[in-house]
C-alpha atoms as a PDB file:
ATOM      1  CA  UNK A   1       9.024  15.056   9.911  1.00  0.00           C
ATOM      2  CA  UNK A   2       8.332  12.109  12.132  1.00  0.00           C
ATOM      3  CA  UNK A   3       6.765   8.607  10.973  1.00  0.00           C
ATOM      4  CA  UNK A   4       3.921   9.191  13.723  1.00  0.00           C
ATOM      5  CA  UNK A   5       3.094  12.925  11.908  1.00  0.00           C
ATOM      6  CA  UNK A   6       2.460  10.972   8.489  1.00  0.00           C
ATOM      7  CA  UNK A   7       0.150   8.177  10.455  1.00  0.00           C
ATOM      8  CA  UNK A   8      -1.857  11.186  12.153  1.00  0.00           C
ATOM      9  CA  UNK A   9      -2.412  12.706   8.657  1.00  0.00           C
ATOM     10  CA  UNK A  10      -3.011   9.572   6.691  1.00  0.00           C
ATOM     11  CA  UNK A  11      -5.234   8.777   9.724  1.00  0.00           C
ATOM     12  CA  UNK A  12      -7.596  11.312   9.990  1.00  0.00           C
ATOM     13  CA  UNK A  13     -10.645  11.462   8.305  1.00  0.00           C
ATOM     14  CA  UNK A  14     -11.257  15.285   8.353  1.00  0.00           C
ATOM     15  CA  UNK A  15      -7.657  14.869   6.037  1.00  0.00           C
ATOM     16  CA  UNK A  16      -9.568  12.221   3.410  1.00  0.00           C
ATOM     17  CA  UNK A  17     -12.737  14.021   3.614  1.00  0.00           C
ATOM     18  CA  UNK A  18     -10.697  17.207   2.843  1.00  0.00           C
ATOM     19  CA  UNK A  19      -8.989  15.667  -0.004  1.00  0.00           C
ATOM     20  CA  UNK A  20     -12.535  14.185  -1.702  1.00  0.00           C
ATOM     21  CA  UNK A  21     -14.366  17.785  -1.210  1.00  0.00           C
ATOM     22  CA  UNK A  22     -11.976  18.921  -3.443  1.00  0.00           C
ATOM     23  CA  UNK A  23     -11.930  16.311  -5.837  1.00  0.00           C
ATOM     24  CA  UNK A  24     -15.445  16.174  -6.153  1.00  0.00           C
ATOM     25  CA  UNK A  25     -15.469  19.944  -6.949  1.00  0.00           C
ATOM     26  CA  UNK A  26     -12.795  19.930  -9.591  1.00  0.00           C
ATOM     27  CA  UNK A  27     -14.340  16.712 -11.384  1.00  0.00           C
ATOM     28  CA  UNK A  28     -17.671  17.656 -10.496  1.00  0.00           C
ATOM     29  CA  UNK A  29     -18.708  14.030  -9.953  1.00  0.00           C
ATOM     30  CA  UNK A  30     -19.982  12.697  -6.899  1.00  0.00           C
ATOM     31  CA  UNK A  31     -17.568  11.846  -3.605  1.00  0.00           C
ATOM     32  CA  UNK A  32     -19.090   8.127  -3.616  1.00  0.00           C
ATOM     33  CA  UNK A  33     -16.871   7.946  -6.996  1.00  0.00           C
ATOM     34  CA  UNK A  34     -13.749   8.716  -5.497  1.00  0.00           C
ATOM     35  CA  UNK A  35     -11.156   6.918  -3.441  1.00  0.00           C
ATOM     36  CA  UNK A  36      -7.973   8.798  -1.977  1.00  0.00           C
ATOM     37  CA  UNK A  37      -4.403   6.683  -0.997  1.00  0.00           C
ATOM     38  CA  UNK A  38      -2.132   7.970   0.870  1.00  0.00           C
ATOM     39  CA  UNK A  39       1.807   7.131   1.192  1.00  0.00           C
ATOM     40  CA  UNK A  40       5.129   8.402   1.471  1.00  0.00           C
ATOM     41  CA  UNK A  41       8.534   8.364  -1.095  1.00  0.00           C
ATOM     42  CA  UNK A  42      11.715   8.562  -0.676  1.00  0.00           C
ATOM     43  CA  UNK A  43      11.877  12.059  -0.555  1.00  0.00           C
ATOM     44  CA  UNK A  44       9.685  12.694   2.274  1.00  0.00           C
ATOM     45  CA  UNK A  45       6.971  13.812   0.144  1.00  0.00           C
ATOM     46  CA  UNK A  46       3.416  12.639   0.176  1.00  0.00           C
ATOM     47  CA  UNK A  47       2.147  11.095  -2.324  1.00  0.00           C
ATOM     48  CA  UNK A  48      -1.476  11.073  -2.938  1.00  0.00           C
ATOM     49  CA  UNK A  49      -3.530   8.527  -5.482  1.00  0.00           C
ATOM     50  CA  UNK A  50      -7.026   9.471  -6.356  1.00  0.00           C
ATOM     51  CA  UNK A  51      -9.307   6.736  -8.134  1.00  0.00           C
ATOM     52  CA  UNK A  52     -12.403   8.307  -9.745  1.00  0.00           C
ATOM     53  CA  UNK A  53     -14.498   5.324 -10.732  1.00  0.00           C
ATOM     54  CA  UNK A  54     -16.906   5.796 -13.160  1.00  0.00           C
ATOM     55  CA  UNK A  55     -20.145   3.709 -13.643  1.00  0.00           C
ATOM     56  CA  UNK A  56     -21.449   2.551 -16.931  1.00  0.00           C
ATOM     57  CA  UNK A  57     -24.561   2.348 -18.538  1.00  0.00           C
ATOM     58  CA  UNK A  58     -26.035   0.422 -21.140  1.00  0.00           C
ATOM     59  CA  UNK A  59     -22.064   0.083 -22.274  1.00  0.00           C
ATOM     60  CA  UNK A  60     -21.701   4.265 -21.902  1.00  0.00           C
ATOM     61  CA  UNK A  61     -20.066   6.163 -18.961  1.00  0.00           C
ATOM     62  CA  UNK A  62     -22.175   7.785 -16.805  1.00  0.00           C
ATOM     63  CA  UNK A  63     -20.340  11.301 -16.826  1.00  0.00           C
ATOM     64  CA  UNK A  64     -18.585  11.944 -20.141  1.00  0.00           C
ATOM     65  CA  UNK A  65     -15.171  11.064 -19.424  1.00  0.00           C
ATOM     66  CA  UNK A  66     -13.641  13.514 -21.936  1.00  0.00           C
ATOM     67  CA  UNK A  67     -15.338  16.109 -19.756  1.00  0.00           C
ATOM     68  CA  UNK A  68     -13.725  14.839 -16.335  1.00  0.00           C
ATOM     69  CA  UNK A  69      -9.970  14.199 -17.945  1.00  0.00           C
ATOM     70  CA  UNK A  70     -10.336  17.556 -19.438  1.00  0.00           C
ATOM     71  CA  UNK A  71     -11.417  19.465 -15.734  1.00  0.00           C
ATOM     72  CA  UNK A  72      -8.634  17.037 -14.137  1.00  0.00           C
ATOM     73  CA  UNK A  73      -5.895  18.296 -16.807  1.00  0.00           C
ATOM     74  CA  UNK A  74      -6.292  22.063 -16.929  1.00  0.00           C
ATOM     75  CA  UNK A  75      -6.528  22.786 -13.089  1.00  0.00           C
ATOM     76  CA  UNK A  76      -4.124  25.096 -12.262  1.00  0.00           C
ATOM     77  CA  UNK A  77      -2.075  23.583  -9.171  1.00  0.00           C
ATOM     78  CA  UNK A  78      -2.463  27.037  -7.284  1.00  0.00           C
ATOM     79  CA  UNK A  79      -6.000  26.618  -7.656  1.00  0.00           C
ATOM     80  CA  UNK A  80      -6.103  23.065  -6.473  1.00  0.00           C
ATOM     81  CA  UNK A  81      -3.552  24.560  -3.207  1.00  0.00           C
ATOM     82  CA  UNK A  82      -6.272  27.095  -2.841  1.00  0.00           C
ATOM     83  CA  UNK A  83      -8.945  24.641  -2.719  1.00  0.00           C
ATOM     84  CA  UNK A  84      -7.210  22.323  -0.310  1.00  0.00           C
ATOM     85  CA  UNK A  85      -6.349  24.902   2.335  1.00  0.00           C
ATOM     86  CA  UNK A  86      -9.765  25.876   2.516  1.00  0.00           C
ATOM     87  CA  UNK A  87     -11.285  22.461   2.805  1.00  0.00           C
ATOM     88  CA  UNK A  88      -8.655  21.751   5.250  1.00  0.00           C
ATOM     89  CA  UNK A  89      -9.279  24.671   7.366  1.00  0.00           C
ATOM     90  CA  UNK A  90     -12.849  23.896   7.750  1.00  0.00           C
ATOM     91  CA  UNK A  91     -12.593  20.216   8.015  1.00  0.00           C
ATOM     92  CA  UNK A  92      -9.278  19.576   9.937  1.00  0.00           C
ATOM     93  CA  UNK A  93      -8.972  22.998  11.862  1.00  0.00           C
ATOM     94  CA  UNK A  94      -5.682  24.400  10.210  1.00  0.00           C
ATOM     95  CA  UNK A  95      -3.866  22.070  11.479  1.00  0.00           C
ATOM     96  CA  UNK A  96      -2.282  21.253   8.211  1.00  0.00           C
ATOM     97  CA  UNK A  97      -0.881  22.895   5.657  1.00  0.00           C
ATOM     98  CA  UNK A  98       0.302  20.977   2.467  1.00  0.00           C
ATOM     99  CA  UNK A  99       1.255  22.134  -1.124  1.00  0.00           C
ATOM    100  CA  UNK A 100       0.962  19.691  -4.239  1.00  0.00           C
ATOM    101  CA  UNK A 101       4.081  20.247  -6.222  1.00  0.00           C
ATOM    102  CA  UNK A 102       3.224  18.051  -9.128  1.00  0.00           C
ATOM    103  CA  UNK A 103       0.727  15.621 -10.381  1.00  0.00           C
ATOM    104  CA  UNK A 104      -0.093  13.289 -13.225  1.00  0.00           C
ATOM    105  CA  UNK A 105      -2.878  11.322 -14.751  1.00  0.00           C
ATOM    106  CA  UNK A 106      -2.713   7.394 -15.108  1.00  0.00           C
ATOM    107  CA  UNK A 107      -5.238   6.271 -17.505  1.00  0.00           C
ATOM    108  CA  UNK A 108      -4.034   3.347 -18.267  1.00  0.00           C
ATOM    109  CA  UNK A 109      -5.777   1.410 -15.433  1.00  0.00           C
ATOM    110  CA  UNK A 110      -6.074  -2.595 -15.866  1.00  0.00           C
ATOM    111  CA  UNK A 111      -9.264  -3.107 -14.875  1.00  0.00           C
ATOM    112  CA  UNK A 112     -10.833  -6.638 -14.831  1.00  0.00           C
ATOM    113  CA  UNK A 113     -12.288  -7.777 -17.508  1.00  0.00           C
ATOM    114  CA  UNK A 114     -15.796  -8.217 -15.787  1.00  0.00           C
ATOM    115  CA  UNK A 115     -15.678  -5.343 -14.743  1.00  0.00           C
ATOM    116  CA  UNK A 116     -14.319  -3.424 -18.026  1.00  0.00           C
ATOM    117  CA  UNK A 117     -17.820  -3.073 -19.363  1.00  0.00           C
ATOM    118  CA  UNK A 118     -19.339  -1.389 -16.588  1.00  0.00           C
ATOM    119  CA  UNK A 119     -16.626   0.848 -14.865  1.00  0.00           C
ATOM    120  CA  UNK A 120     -13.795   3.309 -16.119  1.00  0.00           C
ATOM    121  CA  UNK A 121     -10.998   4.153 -13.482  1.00  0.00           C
ATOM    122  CA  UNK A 122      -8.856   7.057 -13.740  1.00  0.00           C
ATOM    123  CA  UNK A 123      -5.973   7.692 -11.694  1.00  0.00           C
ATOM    124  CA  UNK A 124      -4.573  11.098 -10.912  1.00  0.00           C
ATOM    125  CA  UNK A 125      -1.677  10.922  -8.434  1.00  0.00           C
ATOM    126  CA  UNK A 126      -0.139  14.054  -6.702  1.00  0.00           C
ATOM    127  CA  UNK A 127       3.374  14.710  -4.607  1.00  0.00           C
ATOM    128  CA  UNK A 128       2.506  16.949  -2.006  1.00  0.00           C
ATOM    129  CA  UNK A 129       4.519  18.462   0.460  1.00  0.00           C
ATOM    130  CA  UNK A 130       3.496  18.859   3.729  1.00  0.00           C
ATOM    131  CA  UNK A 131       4.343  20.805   6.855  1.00  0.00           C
ATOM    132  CA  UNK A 132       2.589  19.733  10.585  1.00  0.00           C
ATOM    133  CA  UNK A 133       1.283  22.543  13.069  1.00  0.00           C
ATOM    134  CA  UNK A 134       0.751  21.290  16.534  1.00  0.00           C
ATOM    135  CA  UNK A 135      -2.494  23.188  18.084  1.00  0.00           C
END
């Protein structure tokens, strides 16, 4: 896979708006809440880094965060593959196909200590393989 094949993914917004659909579905929270990174390893995988960032209020999260670790932890990775393909194929055109082959939740964010009262981050980073279909 070529350097200019990751850029064109990374790149394209159909991609991120693909990626936040799903999120947003499996956390059931709102896309403004959720930031996706992008990079590469080693390996040649992609590695993706969602941030959900959760409001407070009045010193309480807005969405019970026991709720969203608990969605986040017990989707199946077929059924997050599922989800993605479909977003992708309406959003991006087919024109990728990519596989997540594992992920893990960081929830052990430092967050700023202004900000600690009135946000919670969690992190949920996936290693996704990826294969590029020229149209």
């Amino acid at each position: 896979m070529d350097v200019d094949d990751y850029r064109e993914y990374f790149e394209d917004p159909s991609v991120r708006e693909a990626y936040v659909d799903v999120m947003s579905r499996v956390a059931n929270v709102s896309s403004k809440m959720i930031d996706v990174r992008m990079s590469t390893n080693r390996l040649g995988s992609i590695v993706v880094q969602y941030m959900l960032t959760i409001p407070y209020i009045d010193e309480s999260p807005s969405i019970p965060l026991q709720s969203i670790e608990n969605k986040l932890s017990t989707i199946q990775m077929s059924t997050f593959n599922e989800m993605l393909d479909e977003a992708m194929d309406r959003v991006a055109g087919g024109r990728f196909e990519q596989k997540v082959v594992s992920v893990t939740v960081v929830d052990d964010i430092p967050v700023n200590m202004a900000m600690q009262q009135s946000v919670h981050i969690t992190t949920l980073v996936m290693a996704l393989a990826m294969w590029w279909h020229d149209l």
